[in-house]
Protein backbone atom coordinates (compact mmCIF):
# COMPACT_ATOMS: atom_id res chain seq x y z
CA UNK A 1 81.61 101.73 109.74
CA UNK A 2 78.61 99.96 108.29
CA UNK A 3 78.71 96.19 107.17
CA UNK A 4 78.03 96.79 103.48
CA UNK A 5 81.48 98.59 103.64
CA UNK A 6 83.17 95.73 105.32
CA UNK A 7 81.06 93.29 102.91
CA UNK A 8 81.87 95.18 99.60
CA UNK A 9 85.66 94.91 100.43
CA UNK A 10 86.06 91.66 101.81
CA UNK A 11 84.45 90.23 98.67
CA UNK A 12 87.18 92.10 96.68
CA UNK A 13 89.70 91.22 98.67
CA UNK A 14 88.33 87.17 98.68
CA UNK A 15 88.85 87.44 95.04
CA UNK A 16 91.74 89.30 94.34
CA UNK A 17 94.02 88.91 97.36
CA UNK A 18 93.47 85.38 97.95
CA UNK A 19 92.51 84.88 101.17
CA UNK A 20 91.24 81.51 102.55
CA UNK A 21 88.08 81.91 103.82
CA UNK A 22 85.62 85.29 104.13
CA UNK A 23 85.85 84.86 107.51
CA UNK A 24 89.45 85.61 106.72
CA UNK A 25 88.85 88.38 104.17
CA UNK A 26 86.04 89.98 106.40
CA UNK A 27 88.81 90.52 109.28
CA UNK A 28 91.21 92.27 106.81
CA UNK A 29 88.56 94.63 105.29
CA UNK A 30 87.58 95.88 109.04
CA UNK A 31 91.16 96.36 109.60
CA UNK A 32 92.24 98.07 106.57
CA UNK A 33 88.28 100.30 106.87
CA UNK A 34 89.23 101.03 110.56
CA UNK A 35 92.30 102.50 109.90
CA UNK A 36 90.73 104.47 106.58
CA UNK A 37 88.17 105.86 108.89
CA UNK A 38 90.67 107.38 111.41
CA UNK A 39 93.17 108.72 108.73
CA UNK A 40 90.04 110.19 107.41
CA UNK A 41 89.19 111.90 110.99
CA UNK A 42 92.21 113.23 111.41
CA UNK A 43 92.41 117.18 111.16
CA UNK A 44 96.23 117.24 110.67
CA UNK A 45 95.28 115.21 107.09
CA UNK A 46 93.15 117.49 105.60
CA UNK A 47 94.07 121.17 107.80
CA UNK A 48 97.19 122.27 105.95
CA UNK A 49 97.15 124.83 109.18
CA UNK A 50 96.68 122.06 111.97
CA UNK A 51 99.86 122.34 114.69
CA UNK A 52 100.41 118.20 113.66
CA UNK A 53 101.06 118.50 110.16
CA UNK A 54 104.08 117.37 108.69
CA UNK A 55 105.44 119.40 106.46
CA UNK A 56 109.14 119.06 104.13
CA UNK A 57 110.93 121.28 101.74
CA UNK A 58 111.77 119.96 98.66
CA UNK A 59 115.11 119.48 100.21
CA UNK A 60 113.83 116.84 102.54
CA UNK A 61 112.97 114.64 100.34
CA UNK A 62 114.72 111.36 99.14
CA UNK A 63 116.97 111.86 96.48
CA UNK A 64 117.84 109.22 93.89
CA UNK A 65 119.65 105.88 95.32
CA UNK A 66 118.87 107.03 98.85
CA UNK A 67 115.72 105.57 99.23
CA UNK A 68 117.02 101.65 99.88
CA UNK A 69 115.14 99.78 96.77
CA UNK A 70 117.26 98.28 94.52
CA UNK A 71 116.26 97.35 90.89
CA UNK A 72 117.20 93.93 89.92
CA UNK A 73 117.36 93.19 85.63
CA UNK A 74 116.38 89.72 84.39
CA UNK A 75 118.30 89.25 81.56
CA UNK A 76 116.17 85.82 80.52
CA UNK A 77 118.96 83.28 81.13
């Protein structure tokens, strides 16, 4: 991971996220690159034939109201 990557994001993140300090936002961007990097390197992510892929059926998936969110209406009053 170079340090123009980390750089690059923590100044986005400084200025859109609101962190504190760059100190701050510098920590976050390694984390967030780190874990990038190893979702990246993982052959179950991009081998659709790799033994650790997940895979569902359509009928696996969450079906309306099941999937615990709740939309709330503000009505202005």
């Amino acid at each position: 991971m170079s340090d123009e990557r980390i750089e690059k994001l923590a100044a986005k993140l400084l200025r859109e996220n609101g962190f504190e300090s760059m100190d701050q936002a510098r920590a976050a961007a390694r984390a967030m690159l780190e874990e990038s990097d190893e979702r990246t390197a993982d052959p179950a992510a991009h081998d659709h034939e790799h033994e650790e892929k997940i895979r569902r059926t359509s009928g696996e998936t969450a079906s309306t109201g099941e999937s615990g969110v709740s939309r709330r209406v503000f009505d202005g009053d």
